[in-house]
PDB file of N, CA and C in Angstrom:
ATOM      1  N   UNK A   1      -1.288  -4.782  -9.419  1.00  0.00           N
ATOM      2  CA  UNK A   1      -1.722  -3.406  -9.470  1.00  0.00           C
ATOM      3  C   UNK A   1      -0.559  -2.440  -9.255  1.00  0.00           C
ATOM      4  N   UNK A   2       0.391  -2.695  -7.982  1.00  0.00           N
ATOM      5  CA  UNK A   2       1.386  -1.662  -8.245  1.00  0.00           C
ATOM      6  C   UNK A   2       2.576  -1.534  -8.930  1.00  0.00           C
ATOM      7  N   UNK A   3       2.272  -2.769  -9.548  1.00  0.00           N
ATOM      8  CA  UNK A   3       3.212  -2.647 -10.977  1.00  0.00           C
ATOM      9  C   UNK A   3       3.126  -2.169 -11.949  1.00  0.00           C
ATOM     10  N   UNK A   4       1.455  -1.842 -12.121  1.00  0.00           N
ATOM     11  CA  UNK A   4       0.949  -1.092 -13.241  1.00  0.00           C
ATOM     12  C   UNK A   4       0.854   0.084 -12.795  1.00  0.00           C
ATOM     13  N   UNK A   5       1.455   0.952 -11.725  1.00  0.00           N
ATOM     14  CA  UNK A   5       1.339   2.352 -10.908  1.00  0.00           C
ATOM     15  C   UNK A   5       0.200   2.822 -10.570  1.00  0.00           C
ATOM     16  N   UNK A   6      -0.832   1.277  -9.568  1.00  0.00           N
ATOM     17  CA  UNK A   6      -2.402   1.723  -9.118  1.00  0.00           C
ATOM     18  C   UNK A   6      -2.116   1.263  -8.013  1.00  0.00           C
ATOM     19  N   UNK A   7      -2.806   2.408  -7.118  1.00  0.00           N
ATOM     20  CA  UNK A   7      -2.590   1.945  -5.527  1.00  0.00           C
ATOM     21  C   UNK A   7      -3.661   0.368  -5.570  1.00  0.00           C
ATOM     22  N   UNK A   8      -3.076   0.126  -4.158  1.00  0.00           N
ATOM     23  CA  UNK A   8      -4.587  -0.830  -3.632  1.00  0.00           C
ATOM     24  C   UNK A   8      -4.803  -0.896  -2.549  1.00  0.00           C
ATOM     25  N   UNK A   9      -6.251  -0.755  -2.465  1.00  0.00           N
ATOM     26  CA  UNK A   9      -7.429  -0.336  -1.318  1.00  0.00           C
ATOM     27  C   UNK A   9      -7.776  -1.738  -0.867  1.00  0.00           C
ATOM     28  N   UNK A  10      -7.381  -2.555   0.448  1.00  0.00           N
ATOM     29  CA  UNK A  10      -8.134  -3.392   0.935  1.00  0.00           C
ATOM     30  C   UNK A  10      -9.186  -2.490   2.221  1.00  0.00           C
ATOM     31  N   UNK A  11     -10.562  -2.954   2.349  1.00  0.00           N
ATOM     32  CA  UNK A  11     -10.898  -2.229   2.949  1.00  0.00           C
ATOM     33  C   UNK A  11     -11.696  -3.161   4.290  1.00  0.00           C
ATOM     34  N   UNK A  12     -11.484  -4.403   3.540  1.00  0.00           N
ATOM     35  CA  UNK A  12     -11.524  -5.539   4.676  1.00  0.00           C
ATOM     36  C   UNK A  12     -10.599  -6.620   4.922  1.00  0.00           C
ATOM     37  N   UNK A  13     -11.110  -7.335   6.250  1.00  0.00           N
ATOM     38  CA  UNK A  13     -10.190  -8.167   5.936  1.00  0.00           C
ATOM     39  C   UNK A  13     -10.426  -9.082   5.193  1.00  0.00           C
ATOM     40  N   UNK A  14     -11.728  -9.626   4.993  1.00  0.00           N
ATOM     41  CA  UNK A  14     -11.623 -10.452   3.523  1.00  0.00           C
ATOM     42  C   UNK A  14     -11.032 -10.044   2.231  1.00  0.00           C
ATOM     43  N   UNK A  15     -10.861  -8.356   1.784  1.00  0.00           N
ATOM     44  CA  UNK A  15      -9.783  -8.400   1.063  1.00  0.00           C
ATOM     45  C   UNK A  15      -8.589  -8.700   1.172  1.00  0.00           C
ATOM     46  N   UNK A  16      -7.797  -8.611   2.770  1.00  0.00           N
ATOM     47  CA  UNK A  16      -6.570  -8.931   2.835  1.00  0.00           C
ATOM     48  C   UNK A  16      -6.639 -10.204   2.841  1.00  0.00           C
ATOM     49  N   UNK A  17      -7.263 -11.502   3.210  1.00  0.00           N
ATOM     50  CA  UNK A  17      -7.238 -12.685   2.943  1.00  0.00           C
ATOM     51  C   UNK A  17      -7.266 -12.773   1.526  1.00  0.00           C
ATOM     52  N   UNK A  18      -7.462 -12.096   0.376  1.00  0.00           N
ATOM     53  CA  UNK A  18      -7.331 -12.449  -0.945  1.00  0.00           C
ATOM     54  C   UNK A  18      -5.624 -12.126  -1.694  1.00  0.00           C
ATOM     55  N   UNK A  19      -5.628 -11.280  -0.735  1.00  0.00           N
ATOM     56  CA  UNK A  19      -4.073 -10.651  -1.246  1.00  0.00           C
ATOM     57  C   UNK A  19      -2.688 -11.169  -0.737  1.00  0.00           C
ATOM     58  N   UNK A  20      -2.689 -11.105   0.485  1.00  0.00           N
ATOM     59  CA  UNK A  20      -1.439 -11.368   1.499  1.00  0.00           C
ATOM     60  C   UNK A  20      -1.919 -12.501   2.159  1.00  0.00           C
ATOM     61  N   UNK A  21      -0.507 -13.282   2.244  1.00  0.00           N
ATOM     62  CA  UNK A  21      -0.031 -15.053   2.683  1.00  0.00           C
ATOM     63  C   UNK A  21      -0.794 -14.536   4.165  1.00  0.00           C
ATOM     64  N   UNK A  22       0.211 -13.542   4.980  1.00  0.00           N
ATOM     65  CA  UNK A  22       0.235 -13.245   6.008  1.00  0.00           C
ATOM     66  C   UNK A  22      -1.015 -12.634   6.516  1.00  0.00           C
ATOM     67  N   UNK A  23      -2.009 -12.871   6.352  1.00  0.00           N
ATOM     68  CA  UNK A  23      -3.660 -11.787   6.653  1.00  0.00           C
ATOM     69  C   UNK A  23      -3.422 -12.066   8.071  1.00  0.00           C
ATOM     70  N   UNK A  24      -3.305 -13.521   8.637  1.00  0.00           N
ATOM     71  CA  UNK A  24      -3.324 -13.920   9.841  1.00  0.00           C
ATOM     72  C   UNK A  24      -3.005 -13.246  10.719  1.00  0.00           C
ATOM     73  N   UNK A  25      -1.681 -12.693  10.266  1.00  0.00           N
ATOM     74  CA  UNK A  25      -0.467 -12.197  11.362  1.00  0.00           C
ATOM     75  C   UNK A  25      -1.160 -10.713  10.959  1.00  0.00           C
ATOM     76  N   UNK A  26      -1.287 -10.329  10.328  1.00  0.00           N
ATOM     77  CA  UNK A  26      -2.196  -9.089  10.303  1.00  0.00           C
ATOM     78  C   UNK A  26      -3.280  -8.151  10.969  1.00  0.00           C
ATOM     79  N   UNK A  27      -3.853  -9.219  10.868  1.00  0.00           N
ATOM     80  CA  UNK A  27      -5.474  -8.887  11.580  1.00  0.00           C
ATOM     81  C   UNK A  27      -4.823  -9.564  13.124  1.00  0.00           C
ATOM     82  N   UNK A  28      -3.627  -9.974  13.247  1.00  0.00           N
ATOM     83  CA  UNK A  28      -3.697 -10.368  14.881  1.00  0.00           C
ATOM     84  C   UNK A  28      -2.961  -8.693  15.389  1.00  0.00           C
ATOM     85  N   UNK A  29      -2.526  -8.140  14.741  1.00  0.00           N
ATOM     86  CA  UNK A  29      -2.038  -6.800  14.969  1.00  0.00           C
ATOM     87  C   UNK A  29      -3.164  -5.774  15.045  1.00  0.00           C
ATOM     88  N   UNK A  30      -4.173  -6.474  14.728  1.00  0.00           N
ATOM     89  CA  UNK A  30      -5.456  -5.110  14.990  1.00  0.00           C
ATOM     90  C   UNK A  30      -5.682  -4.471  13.890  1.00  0.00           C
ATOM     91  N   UNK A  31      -5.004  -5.089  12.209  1.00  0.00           N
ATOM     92  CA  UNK A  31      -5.525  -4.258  11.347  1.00  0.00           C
ATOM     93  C   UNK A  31      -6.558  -5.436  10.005  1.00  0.00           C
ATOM     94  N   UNK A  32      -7.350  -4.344   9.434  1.00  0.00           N
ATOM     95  CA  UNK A  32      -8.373  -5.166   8.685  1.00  0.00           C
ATOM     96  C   UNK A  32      -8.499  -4.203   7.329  1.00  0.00           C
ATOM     97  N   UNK A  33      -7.541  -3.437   7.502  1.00  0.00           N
ATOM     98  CA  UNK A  33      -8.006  -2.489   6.193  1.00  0.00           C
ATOM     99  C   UNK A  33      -6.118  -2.304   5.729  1.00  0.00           C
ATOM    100  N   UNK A  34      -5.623  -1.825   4.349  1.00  0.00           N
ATOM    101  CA  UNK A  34      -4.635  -1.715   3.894  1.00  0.00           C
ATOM    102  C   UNK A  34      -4.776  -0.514   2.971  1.00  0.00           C
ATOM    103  N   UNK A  35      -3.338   0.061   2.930  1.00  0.00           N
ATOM    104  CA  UNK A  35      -3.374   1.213   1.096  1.00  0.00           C
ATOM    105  C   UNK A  35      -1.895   0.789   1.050  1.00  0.00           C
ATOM    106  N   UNK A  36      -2.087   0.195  -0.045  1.00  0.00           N
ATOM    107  CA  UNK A  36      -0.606   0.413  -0.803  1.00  0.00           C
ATOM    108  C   UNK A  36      -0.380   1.324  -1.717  1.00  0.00           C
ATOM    109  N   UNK A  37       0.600   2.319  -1.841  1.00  0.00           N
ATOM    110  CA  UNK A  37       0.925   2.959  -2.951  1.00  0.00           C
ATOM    111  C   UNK A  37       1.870   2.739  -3.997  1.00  0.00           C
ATOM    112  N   UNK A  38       2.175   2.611  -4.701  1.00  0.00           N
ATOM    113  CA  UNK A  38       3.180   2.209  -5.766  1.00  0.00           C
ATOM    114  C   UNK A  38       4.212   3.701  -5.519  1.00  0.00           C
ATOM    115  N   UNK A  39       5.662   3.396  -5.635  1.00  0.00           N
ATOM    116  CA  UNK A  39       6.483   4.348  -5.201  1.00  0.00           C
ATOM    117  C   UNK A  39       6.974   4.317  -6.988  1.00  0.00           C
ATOM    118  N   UNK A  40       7.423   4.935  -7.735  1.00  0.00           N
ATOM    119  CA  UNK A  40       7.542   4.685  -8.773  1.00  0.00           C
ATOM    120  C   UNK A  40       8.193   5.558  -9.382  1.00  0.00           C
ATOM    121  N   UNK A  41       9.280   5.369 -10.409  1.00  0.00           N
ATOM    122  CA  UNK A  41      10.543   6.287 -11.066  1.00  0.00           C
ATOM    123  C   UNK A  41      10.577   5.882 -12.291  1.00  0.00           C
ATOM    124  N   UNK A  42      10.514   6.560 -13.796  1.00  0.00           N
ATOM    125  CA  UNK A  42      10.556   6.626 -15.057  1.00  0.00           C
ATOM    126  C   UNK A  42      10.009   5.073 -15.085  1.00  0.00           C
ATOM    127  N   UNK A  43       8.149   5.484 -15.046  1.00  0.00           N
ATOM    128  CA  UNK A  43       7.665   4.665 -15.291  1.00  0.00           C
ATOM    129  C   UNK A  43       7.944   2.425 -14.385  1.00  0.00           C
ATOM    130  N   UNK A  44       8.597   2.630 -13.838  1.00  0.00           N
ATOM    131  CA  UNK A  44       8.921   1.738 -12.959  1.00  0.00           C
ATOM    132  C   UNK A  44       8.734   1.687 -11.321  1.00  0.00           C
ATOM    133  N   UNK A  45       8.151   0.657 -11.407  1.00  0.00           N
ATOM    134  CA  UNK A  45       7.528   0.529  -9.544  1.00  0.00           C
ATOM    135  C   UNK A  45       8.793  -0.092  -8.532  1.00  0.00           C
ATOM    136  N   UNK A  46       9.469   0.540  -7.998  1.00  0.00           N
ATOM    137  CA  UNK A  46      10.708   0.553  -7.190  1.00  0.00           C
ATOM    138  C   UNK A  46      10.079   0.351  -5.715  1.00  0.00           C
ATOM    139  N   UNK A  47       8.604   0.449  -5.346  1.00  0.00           N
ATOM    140  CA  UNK A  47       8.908  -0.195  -3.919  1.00  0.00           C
ATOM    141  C   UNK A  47       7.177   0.475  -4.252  1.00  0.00           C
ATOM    142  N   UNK A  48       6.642   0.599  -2.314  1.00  0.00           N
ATOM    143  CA  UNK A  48       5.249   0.817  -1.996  1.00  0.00           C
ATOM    144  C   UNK A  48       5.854   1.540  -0.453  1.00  0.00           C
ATOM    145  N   UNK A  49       4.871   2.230  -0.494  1.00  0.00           N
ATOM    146  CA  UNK A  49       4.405   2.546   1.075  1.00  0.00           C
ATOM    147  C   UNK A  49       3.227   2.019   1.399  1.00  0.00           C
ATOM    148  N   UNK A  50       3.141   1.344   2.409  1.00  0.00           N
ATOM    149  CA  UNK A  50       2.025   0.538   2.989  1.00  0.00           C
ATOM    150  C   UNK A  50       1.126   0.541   4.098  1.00  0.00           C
ATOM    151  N   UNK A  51       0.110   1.016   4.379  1.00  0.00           N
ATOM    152  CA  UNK A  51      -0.393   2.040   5.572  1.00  0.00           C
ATOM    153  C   UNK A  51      -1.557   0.526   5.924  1.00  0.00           C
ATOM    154  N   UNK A  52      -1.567   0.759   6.758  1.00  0.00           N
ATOM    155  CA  UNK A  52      -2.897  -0.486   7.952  1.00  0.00           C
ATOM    156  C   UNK A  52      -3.256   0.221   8.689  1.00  0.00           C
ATOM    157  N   UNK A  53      -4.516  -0.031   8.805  1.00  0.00           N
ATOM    158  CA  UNK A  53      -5.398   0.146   9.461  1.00  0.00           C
ATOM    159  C   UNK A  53      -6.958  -0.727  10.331  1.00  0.00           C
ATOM    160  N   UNK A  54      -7.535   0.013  10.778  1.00  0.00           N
ATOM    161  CA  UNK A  54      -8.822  -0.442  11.078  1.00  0.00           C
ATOM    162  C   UNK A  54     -10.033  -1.095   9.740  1.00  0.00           C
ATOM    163  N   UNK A  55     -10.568  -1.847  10.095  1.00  0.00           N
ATOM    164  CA  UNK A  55     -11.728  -1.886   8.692  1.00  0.00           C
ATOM    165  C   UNK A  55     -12.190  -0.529   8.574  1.00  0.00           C
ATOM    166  N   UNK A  56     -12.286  -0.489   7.246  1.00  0.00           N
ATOM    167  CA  UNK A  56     -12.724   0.323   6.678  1.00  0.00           C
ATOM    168  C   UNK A  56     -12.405   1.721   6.280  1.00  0.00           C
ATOM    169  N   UNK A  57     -11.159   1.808   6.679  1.00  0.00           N
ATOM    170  CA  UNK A  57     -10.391   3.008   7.629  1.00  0.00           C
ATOM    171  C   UNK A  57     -10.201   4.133   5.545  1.00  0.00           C
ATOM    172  N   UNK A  58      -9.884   3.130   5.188  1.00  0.00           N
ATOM    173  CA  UNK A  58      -9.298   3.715   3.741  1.00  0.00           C
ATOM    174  C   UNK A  58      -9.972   3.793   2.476  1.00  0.00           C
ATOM    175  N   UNK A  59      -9.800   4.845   1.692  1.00  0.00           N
ATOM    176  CA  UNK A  59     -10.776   4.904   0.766  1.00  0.00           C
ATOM    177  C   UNK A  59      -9.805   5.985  -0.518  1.00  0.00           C
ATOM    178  N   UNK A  60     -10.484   5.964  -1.696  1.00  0.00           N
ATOM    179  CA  UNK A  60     -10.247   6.769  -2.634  1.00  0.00           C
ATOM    180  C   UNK A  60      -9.159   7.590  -2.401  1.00  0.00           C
ATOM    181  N   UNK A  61      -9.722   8.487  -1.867  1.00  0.00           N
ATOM    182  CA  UNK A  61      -9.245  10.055  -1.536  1.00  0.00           C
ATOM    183  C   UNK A  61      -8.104  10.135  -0.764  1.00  0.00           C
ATOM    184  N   UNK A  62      -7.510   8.847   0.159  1.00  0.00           N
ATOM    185  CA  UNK A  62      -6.545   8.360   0.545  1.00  0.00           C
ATOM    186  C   UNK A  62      -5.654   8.050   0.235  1.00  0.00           C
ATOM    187  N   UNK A  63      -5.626   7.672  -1.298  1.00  0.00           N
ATOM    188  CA  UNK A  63      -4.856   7.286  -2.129  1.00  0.00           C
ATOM    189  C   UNK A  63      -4.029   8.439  -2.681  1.00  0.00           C
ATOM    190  N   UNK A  64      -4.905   9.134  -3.194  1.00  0.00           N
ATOM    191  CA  UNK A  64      -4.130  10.561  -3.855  1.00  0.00           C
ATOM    192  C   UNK A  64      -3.662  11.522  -2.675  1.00  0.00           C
ATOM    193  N   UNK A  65      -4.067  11.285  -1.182  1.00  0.00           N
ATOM    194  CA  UNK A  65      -3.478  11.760  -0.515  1.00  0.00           C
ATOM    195  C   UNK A  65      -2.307  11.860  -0.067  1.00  0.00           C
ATOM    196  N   UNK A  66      -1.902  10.398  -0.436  1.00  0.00           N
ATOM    197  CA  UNK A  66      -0.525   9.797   0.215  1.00  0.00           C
ATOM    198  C   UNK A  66       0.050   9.466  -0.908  1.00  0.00           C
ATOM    199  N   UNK A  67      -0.222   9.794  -2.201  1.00  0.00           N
ATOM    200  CA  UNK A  67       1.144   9.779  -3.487  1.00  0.00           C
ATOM    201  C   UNK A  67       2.347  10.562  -2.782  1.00  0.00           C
ATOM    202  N   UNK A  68       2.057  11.583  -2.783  1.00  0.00           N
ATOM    203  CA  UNK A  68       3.537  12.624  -2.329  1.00  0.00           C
ATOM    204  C   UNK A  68       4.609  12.006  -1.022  1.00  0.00           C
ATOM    205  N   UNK A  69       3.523  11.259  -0.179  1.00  0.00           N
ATOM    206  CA  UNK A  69       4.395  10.860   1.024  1.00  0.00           C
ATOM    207  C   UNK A  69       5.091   9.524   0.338  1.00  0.00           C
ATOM    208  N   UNK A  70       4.464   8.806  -0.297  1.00  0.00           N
ATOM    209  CA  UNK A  70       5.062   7.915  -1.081  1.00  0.00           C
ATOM    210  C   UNK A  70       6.281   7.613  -1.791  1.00  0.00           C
ATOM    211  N   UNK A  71       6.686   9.264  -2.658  1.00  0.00           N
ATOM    212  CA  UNK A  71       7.561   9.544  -3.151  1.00  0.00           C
ATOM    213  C   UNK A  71       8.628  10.051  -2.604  1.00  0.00           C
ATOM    214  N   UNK A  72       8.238  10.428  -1.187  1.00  0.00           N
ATOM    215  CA  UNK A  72       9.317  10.541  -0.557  1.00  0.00           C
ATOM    216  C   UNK A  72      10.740   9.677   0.024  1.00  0.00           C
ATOM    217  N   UNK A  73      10.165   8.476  -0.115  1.00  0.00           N
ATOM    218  CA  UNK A  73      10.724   7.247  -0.426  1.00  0.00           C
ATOM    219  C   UNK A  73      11.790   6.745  -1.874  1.00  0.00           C
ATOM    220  N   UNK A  74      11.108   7.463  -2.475  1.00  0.00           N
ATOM    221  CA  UNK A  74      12.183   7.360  -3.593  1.00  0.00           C
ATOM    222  C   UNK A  74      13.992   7.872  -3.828  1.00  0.00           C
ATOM    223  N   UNK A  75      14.392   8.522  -2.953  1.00  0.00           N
ATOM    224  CA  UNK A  75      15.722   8.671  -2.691  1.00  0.00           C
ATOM    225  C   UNK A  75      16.243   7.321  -2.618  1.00  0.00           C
ATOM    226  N   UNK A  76      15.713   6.641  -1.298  1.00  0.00           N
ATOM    227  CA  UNK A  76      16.202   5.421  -0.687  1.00  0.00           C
ATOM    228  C   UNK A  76      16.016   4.410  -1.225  1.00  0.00           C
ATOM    229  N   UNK A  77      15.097   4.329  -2.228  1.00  0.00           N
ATOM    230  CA  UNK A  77      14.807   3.272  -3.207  1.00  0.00           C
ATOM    231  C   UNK A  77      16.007   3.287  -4.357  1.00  0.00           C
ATOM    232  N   UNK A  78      15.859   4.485  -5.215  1.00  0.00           N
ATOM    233  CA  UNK A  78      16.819   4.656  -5.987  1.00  0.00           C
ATOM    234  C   UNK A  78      18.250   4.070  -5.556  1.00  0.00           C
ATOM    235  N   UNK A  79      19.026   4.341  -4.257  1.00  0.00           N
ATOM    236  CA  UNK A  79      19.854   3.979  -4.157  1.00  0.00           C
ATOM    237  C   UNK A  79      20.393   2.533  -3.846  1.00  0.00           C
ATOM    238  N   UNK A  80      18.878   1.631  -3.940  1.00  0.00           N
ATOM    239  CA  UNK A  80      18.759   0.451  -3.594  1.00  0.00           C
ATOM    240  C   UNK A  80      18.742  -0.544  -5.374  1.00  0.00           C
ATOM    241  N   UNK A  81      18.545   0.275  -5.890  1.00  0.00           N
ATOM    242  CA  UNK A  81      18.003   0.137  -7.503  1.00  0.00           C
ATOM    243  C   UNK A  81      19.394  -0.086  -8.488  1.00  0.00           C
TER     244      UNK A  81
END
């Protein structure tokens, strides 16, 4: 998904058990919910910002919230690129 420049919404932890090796070490940190954003430059996905949380914590509207903080990241990416 964030290769194709679509965030992703886990909103449990049975989604993070579908996604990430590490759910384990995850949910032992107290989180059950995820947003990844795709950080992304002329059409290319150069990294993510990755927010955890509580179940259920994340949704839609979260997503388009945190594009901009996302991109703020892109300096430091670029120069990694």
């Amino acid at each position: 998904m964030l290769d194709r420049g679509e965030a992703y919404i886990g909103r449990t932890l049975d989604d993070l058990r579908t996604v990430f090796a590490d759910h384990e070490l995850i949910a032992s940190l107290g989180c059950e919910s995820v947003l990844n954003i795709p950080v992304r430059w002329r059409g290319r996905t150069l990294g993510s910002l990755n927010l955890l949380h509580e179940a259920g914590w994340y949704g839609a509207d979260d997503a388009a919230a945190c594009l901009p903080f996302a991109q703020l990241a892109l300096p430091a990416l670029l120069t990694q690129s």
